[in-house]
Protein backbone atom coordinates (compact mmCIF):
# COMPACT_ATOMS: atom_id res chain seq x y z
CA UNK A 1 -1.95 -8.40 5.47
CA UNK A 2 0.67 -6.42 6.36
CA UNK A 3 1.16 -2.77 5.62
CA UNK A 4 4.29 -1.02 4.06
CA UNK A 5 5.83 1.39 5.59
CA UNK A 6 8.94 3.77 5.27
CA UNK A 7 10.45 2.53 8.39
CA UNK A 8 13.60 1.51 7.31
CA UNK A 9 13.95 4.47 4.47
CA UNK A 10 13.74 6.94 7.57
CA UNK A 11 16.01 5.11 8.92
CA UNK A 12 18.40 4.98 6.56
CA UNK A 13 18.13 8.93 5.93
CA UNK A 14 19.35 9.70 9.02
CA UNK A 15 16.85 12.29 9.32
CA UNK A 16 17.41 13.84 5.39
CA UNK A 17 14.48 14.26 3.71
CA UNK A 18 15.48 14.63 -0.02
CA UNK A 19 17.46 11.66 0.11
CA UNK A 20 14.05 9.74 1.50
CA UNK A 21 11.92 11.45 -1.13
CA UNK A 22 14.20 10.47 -3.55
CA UNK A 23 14.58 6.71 -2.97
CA UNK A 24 10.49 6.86 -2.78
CA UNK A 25 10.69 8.59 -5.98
CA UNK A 26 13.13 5.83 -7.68
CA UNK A 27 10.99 3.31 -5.59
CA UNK A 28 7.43 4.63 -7.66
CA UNK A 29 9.62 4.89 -10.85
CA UNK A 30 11.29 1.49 -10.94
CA UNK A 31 8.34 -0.34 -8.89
CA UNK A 32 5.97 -0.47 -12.20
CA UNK A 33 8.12 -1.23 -14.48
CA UNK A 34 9.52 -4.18 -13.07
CA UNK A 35 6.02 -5.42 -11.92
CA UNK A 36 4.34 -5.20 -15.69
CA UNK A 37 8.20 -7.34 -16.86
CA UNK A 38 7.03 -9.95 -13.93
CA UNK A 39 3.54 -9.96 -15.18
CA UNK A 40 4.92 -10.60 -18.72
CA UNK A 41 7.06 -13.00 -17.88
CA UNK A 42 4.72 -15.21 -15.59
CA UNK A 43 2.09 -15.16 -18.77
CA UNK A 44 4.75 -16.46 -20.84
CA UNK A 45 5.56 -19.29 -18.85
CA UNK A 46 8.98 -18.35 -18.62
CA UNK A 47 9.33 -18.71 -14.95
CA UNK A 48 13.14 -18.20 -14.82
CA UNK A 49 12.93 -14.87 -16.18
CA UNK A 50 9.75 -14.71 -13.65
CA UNK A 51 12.11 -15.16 -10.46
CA UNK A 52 14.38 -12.97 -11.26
CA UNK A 53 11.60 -10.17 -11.58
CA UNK A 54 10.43 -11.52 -8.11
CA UNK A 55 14.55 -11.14 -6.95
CA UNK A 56 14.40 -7.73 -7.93
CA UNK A 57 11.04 -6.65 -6.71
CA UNK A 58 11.41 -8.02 -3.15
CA UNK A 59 14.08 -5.81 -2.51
CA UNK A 60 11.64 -3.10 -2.77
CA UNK A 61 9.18 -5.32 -0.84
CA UNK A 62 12.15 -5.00 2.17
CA UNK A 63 12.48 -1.66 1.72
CA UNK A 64 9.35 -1.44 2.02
CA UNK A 65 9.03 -2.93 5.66
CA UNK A 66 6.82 -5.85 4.80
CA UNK A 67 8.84 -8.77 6.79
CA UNK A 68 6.53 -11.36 6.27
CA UNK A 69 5.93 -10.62 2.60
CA UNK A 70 9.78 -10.20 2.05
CA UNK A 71 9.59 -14.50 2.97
CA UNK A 72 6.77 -15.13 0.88
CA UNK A 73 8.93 -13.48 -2.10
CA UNK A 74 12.24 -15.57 -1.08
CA UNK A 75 9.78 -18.50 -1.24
CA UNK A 76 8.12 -18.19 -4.50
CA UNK A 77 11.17 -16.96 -6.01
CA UNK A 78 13.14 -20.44 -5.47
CA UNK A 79 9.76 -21.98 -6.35
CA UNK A 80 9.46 -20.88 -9.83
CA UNK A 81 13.39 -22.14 -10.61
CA UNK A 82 10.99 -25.19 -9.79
CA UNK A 83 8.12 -24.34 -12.08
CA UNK A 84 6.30 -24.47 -9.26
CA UNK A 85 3.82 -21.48 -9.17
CA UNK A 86 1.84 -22.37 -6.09
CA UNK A 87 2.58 -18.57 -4.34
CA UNK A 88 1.54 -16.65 -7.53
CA UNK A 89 -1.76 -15.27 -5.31
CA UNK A 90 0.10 -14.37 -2.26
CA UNK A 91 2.70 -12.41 -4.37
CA UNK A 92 0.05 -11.09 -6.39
CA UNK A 93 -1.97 -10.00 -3.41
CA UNK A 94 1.71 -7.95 -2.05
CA UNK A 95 1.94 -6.39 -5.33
CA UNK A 96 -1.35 -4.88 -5.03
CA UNK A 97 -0.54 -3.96 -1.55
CA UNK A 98 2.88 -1.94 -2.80
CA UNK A 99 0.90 -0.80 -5.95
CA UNK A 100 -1.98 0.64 -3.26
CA UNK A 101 0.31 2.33 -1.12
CA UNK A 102 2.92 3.63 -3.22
CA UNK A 103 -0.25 5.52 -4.88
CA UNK A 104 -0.66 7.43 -1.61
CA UNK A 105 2.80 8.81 -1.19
């Protein structure tokens, strides 16, 4: 599996690092949060509400560097408008991996 990085933060910063410790900060803030709502939302069965959690969170899976996860996301996101929950383990398996790392920083 891929590993996150801060890549594209740096990037972004131009160099400034309170404005990349503060998106990380927002980042470990918001990230939680929005994973318990998708975890909610998948155990109810209410898989609209689902992809939009999975919308929201794999913005922080880009910002996060993780290309190839960032697909899977796009991917199970238009597959639970389906009811189709085939990528739940994949996207549970990233989540751990953001949940892991962001622990770290």
């Amino acid at each position: 599996m891929e590993k996150p990085n801060l890549s594209y933060i740096e990037s972004m910063s131009g160099g400034d690092k309170a404005f990349e410790k503060k998106l990380i900060n927002i980042i470990k803030t918001e990230f939680p949060l929005e994973k318990e709502e998708f975890y909610n939302n998948y155990k109810s069965e209410n898989f609209k509400l689902t992809a939009e959690n999975v919308h929201k969170l794999k913005h922080k899976i880009s910002i996060l560097g993780l290309e190839k996860s960032y697909e899977i996301a796009i991917a199970f996101e238009n597959n639970l408008l389906e009811g189709d929950t085939l990528l739940y383990l994949e996207f549970e398996a990233i989540l751990i991996n953001m949940t892991n790392y962001l622990k770290q920083l």
